[in-house]
Structure formats: structure tokens, C-alpha cells
Protein backbone atom coordinates (compact mmCIF):
# COMPACT_ATOMS: atom_id res chain seq x y z
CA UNK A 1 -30.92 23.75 43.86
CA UNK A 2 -34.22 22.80 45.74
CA UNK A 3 -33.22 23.68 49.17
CA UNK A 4 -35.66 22.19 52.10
CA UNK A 5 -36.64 18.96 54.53
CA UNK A 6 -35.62 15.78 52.35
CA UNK A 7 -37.66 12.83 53.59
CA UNK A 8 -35.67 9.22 53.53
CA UNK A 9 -38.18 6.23 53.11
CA UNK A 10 -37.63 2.73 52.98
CA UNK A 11 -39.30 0.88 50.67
CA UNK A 12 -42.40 -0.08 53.24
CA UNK A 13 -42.84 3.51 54.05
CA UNK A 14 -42.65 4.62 50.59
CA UNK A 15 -45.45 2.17 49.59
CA UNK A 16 -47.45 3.28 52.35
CA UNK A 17 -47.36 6.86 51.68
CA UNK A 18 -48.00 6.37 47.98
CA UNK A 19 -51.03 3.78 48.80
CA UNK A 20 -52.28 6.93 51.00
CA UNK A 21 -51.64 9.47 48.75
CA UNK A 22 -53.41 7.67 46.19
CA UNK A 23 -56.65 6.99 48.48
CA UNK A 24 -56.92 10.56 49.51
CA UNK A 25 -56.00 11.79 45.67
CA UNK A 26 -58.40 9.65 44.46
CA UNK A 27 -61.04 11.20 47.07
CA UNK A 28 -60.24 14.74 47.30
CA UNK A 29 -58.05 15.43 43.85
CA UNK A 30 -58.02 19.04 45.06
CA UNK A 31 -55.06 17.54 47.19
CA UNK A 32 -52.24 19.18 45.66
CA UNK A 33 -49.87 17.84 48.44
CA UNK A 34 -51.62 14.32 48.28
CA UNK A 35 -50.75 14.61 44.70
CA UNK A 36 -47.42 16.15 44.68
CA UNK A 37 -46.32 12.69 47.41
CA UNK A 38 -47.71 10.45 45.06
CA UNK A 39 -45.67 11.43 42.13
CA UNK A 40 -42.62 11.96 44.22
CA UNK A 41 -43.23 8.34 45.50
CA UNK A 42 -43.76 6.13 42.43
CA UNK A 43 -41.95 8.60 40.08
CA UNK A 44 -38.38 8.08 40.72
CA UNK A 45 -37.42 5.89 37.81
CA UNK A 46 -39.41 8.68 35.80
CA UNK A 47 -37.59 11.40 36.87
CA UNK A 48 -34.32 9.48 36.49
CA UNK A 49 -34.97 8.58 32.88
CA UNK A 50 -36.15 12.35 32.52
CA UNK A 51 -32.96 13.50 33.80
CA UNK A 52 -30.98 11.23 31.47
CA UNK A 53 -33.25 13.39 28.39
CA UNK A 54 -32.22 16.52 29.58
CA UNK A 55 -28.39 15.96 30.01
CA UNK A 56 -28.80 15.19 26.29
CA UNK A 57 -30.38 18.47 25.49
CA UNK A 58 -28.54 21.74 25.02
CA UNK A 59 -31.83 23.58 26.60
CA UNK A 60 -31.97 20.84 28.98
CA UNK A 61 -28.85 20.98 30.42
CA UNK A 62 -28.94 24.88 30.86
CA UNK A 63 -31.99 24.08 32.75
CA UNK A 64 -30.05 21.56 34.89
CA UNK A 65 -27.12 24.04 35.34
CA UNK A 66 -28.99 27.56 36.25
CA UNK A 67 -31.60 25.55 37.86
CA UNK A 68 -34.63 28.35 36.92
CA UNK A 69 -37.61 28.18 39.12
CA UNK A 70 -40.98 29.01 38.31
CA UNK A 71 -41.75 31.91 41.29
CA UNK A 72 -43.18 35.16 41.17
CA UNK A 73 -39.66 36.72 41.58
CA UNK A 74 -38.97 35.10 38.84
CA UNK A 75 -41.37 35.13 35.77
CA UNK A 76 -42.81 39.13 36.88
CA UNK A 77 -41.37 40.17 33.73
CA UNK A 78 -44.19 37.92 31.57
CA UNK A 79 -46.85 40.71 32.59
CA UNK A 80 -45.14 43.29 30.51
CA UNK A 81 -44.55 42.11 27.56
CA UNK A 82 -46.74 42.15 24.23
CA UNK A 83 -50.09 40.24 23.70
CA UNK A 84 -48.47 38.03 21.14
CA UNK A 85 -45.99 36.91 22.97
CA UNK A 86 -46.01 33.48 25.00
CA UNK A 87 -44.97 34.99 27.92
CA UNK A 88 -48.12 37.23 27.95
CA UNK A 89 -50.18 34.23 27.28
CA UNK A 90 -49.05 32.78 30.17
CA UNK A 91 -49.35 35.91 32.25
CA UNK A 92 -53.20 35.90 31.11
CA UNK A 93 -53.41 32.00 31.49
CA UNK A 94 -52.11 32.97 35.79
CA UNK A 95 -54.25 36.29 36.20
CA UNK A 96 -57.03 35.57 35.04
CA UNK A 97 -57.84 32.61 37.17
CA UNK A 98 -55.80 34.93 40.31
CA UNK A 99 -53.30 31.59 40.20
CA UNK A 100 -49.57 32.37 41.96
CA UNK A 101 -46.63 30.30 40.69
CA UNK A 102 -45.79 30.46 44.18
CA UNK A 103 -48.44 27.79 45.46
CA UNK A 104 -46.76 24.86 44.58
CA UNK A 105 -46.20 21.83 47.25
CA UNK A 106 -42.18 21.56 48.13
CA UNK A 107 -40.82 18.42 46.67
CA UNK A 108 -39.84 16.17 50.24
CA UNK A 109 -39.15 12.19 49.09
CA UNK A 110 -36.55 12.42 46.50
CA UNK A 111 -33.37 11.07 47.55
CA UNK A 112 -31.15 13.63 45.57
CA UNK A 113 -30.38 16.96 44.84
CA UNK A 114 -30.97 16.50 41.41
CA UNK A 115 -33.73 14.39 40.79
CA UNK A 116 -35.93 17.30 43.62
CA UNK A 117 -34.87 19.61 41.08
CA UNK A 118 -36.06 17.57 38.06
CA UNK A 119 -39.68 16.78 40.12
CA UNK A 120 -40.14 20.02 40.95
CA UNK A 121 -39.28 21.63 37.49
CA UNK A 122 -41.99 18.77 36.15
CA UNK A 123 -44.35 20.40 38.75
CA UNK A 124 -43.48 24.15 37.95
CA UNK A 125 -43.71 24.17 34.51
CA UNK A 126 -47.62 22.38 34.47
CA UNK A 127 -48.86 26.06 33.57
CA UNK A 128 -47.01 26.51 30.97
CA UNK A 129 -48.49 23.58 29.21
CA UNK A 130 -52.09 24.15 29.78
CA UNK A 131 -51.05 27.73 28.18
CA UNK A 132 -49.48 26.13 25.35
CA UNK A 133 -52.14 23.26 24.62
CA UNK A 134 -55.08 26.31 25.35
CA UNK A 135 -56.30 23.94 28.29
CA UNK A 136 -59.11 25.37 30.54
CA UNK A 137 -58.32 24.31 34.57
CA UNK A 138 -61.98 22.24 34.77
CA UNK A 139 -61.62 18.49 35.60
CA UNK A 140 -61.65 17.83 31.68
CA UNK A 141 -59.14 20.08 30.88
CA UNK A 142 -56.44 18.79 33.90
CA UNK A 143 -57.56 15.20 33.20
CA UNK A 144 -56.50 15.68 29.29
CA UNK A 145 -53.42 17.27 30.55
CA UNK A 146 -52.41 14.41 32.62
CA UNK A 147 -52.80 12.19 28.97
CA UNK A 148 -50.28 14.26 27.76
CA UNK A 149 -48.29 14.35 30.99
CA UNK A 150 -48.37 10.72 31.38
CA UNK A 151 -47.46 10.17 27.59
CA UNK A 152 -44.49 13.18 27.77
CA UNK A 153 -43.06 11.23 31.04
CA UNK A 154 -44.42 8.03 32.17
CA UNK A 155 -45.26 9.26 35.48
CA UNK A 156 -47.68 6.83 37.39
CA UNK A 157 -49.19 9.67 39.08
CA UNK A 158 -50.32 11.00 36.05
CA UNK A 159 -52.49 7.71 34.92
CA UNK A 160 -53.62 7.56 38.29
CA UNK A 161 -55.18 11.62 38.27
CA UNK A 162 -56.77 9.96 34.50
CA UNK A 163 -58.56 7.35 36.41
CA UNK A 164 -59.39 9.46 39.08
CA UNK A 165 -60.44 12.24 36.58
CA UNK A 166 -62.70 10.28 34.61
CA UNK A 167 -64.91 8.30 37.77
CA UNK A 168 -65.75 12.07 38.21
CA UNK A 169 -67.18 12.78 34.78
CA UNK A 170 -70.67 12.64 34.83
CA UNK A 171 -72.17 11.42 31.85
CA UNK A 172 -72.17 13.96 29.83
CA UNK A 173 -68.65 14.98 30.63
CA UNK A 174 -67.17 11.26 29.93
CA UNK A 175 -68.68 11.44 26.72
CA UNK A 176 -67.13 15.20 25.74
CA UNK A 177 -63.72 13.67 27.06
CA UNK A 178 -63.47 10.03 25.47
CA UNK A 179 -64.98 11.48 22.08
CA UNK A 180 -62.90 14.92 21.42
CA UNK A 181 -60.28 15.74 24.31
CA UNK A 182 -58.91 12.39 24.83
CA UNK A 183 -58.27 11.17 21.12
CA UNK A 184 -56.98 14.84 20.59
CA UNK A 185 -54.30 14.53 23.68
CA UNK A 186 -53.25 11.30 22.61
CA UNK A 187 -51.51 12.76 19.43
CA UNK A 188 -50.52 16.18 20.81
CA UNK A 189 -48.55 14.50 23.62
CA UNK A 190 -47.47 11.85 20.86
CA UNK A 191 -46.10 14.47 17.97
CA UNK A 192 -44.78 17.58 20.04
CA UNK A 193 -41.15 17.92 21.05
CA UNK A 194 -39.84 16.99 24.76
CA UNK A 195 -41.59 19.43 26.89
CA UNK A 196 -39.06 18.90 30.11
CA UNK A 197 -35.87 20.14 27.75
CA UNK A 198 -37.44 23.22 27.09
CA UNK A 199 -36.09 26.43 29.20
CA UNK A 200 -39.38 28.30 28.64
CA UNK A 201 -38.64 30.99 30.51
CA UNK A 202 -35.71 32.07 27.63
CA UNK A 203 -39.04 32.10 25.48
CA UNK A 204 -41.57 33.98 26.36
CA UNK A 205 -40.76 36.86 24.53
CA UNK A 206 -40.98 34.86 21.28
CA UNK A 207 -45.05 34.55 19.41
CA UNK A 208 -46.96 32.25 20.57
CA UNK A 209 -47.68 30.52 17.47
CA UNK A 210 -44.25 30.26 16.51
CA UNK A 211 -43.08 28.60 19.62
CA UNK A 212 -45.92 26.38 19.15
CA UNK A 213 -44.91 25.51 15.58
CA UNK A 214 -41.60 24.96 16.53
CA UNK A 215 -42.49 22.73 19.50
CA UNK A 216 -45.20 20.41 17.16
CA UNK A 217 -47.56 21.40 19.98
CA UNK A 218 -51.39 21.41 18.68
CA UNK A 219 -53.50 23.85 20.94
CA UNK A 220 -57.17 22.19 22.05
CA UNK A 221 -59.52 22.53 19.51
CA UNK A 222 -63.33 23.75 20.48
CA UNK A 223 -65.49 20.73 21.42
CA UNK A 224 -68.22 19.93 19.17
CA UNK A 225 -71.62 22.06 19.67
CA UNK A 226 -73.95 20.02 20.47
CA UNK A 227 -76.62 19.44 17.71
CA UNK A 228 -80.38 20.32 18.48
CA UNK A 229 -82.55 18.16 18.92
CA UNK A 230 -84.73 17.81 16.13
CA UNK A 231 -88.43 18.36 16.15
């Protein structure tokens, strides 16, 4: 269970926070906490629907019943095991940008149990899917992973982050997103399986490409080099 301070809002204080979470996401989208109240906020008829998928789901519901969590104590095991394997991937994907699954905001405005658990299994496993979709951690990279978050769960929050992500892009950036990482998110978060009934942590000693086979999930392809311009 996700054990810590549960915050009870009524519904003016729950608009207010997610109106201020939103301005100072929108701002500063560094703001992982700013972020993390925002989804918790507007998301709980998401996570409620989510939780409905995952009682229907034989991984799903092991998640629900062990209740795994994505923490250093937890996932250790991912550095030792072989360069094929999805695990390692993911153990690459963490050390080589020094990331800790540890850093992750506490979920505080969900009113049970059950649906904390479900937001902040949505928020732990966000690293496995930019190793899975090959995702680089630049704004164009987290803003094309919020398409596919957005399109996997309906979270508000995640459109939001788009918008926010895009009024960022300077020109050059808009263009590399609308034309090649944007079209390409809309069908890999359209044809791959339900990415919150998987119990990923039961996988990573499997290939890469296999899980990614079996999932339907198409990794990022290379952007376009830019053509020369011609004498």
C-alpha cells in the first residue's frame, strides 16, 4: 500500500490547487511536485477507470495484490543481468543519466488506498516506457511521451505537459516534433497493449525485443537528417 499524509479537498480546494499546479507547471515544467498535484487533482476518474482495466487483467491484478513499487530496494537486481535483457535496458536508461527511482513526488490528494496506489504505479513506471519506446529525457522526447501517456490513460495532466511542451519548442524543435515524433506517438500509444496491466518488473529478465513484440510497442525511430542545403 502507499503509506503517507492523504490530503482531503473539497471540490473548491481541489480546483484551486489544480489551477495552481497548472500555472506553475506550465512555467517551470521542471516541477515534478507541481506536476505530480496536477495529475492527482484532475486524474481521479482516470485512475478509477484505470483501476477498473487492471482488475480485468491477470498481470494487473497481481500488480494490485503485491502492490510492487518502483525503488531502488526494489529493481537493484536490473544492474546485473545481461545486455539483452529489458531489465538491463532499463538499468542503462537510469545510470546513464545518474536518475534514482527513488525521486519520485509521494502521491497526497487521492481519496483511497487504492486509487494512491494506482497514481503512483502510473508515476513509477514512466521510465520504463521511455526505455521501451527508446525515448531520450529532452523536452521532445517527455512531450512525445505524454502523447502516448495521454492516449494509454486519458490523464488531463498529460495534454496539459503537451501544451506546455510544445510553447517551449523553438522553431526548429516544433517542426522535428509535429513532423516525425508526434505522428509516430500517435500510433505507438494507439497499437501497443495496456501499459498499466503490465507487472514489468516479472520481465526484465526477458529480451528486449521480444517483450517489445509482444507488447505491439514500436521503439522511436531516428529523426530525419536534415538535408544540406544546396549550392
Amino acid at each position: 500500500m502507499i503509506k503517507g499524509q492523504h490530503i482531503r479537498l473539497n471540490g473548491w480546494q481541489q480546483a484551486a490547487v489544480a489551477l495552481g499546479s497548472a500555472f506553475g507547471a506550465l512555467l517551470d515544467p521542471r516541477r515534478a511536485d507541481l506536476i505530480a498535484a496536477l495529475g492527482e487533482t484532475t486524474g481521479k476518474p482516470t485512475f478509477e477507470r484505470v483501476l477498473e482495466r487492471m482488475k480485468k487483467s491477470p498481470e494487473g491484478r497481481a500488480v494490485l495484490l503485491e502492490h510492487p513499487r518502483v525503488l531502488s530496494a526494489n529493481v537493484g537486481n536490473a544492474w546485473d543481468l545481461p545486455e539483452n535483457t529489458f531489465g538491463a535496458a532499463y538499468a542503462k536508461f537510469m545510470g546513464s543519466r545518474n536518475f534514482s527511482p527513488d525521486d519520485r513526488p509521494p502521491v497526497r490528494f487521492m481519496e483511497t488506498e487504492e486509487l494512491a496506489y494506482v497514481a503512483m504505479r502510473a508515476r513509477e513506471v514512466h521510465d520504463f516506457w521511455h526505455t521501451l519506446f527508446g525515448l531520450p529525457t529532452n523536452l521532445i522526447g517527455e512531450t512525445a511521451l505524454k502523447v502516448i501517456e495521454f492516449e494509454q490513460m486519458l490523464l488531463p495532466m498529460c495534454l496539459l505537459s503537451v501544451i506546455g511542451g510544445t510553447a517551449r519548442f523553438n522553431e526548429k524543435q516544433r517542426s522535428v516534433f509535429y513532423n516525425h515524433y508526434f505522428p509516430w506517438a500517435i500510433r505507438a500509444g494507439m497499437q501497443c497493449t495496456d501499459l498499466m496491466c503490465i507487472y514489468y518488473e516479472q520481465h526484465f529478465h526477458e529480451d528486449l525485443e521480444d517483450v517489445r513484440r509482444r507488447w505491439g510497442i514500436v521503439p522511436v525511430p531516428a529523426p530525419p537528417t536534415p538535408k544540406p542545403n544546396a549550392p
